[in-house]
C-alpha atoms as a PDB file:
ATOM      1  CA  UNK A   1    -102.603  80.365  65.039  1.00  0.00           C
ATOM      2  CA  UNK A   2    -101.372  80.161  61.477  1.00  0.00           C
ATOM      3  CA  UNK A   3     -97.719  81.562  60.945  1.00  0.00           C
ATOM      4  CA  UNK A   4     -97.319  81.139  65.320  1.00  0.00           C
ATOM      5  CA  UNK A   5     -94.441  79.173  67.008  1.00  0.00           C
ATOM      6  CA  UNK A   6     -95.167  75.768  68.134  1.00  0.00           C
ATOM      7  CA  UNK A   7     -93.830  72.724  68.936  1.00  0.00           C
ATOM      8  CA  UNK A   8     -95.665  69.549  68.031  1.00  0.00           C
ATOM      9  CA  UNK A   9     -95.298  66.077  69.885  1.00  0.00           C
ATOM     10  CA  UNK A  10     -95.880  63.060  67.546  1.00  0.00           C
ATOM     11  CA  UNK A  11     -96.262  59.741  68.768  1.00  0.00           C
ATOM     12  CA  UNK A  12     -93.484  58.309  68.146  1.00  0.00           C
ATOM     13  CA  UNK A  13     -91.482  61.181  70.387  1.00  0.00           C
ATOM     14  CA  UNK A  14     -90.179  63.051  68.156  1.00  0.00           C
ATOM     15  CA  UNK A  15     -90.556  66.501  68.454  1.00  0.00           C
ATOM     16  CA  UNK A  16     -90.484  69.199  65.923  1.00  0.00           C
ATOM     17  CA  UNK A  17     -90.415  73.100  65.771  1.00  0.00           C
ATOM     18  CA  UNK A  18     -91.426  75.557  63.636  1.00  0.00           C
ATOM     19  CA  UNK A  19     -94.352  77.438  62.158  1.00  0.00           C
ATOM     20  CA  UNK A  20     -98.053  76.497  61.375  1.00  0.00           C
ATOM     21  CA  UNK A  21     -98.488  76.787  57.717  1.00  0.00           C
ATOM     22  CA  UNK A  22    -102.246  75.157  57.752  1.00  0.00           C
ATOM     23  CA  UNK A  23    -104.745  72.738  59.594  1.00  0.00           C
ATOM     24  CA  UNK A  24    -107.134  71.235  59.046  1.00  0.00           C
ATOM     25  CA  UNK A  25    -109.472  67.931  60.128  1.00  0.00           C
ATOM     26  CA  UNK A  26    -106.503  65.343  58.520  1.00  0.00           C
ATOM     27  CA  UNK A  27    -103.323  67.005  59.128  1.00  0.00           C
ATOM     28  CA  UNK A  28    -100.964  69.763  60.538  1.00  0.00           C
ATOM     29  CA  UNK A  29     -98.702  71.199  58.010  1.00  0.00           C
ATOM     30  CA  UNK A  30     -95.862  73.192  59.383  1.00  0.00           C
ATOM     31  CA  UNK A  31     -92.218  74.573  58.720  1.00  0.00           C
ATOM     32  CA  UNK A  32     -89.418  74.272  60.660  1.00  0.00           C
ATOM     33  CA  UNK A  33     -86.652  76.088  61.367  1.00  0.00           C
ATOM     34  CA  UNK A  34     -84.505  74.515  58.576  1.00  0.00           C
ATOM     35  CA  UNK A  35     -87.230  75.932  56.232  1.00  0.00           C
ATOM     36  CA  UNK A  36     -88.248  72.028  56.008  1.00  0.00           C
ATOM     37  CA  UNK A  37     -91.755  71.245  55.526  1.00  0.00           C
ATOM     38  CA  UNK A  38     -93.715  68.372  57.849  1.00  0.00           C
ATOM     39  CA  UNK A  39     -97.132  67.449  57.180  1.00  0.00           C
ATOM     40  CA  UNK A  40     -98.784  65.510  60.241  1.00  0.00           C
ATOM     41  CA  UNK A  41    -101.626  63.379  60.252  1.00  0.00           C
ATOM     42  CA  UNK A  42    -104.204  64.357  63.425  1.00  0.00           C
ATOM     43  CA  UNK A  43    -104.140  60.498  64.666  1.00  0.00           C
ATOM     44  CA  UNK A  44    -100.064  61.338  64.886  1.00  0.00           C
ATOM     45  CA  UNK A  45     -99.977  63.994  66.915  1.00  0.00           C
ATOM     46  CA  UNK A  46     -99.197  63.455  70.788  1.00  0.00           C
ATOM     47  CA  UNK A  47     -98.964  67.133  71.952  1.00  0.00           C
ATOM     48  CA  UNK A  48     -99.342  70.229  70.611  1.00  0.00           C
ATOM     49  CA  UNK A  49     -97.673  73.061  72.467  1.00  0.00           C
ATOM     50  CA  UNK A  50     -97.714  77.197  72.209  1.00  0.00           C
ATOM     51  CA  UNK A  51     -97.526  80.298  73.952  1.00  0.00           C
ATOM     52  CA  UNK A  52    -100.770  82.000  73.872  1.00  0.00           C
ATOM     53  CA  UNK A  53     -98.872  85.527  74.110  1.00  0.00           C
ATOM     54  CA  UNK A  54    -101.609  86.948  75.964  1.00  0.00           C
ATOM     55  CA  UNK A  55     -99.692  87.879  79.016  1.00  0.00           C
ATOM     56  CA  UNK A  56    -102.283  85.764  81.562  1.00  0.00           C
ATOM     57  CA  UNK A  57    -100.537  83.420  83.480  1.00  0.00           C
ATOM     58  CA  UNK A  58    -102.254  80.805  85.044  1.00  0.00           C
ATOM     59  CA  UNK A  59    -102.481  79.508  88.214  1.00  0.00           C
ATOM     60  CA  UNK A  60    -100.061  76.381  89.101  1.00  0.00           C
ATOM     61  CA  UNK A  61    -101.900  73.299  89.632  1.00  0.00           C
ATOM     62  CA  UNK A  62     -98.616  72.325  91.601  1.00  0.00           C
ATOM     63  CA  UNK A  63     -99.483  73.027  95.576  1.00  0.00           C
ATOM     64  CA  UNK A  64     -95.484  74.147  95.658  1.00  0.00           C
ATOM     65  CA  UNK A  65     -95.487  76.607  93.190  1.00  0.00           C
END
């Protein structure tokens, strides 16, 4: 996932977007879009979220949709 779009959901709310740079057990580190660098701490993070650009699409969970 290195170098792959993401946005990341700490838990305060804030939400940031950009690039994975590295991970490991401790932290995130990624880049955003301003080329600024953010280094979160695993116990910060709220949601992580991705496209997995392999084309599958689930099925909804939703009974509508």
């Amino acid at each position: 996932m290195l170098k792959h779009p993401l946005n990341i959901v700490v838990a305060n709310g804030n939400t940031i977007f950009g690039r994975l740079l590295s991970a490991d057990a401790t932290q995130l580190i990624v880049k955003d879009t301003r080329d600024h660098r953010h280094e979160i701490a695993v116990g910060e993070l709220y949601e992580l979220v991705y496209d997995d650009n392999s084309g599958v699409v689930p099925p909804s969970r939703h009974a509508t949709l």
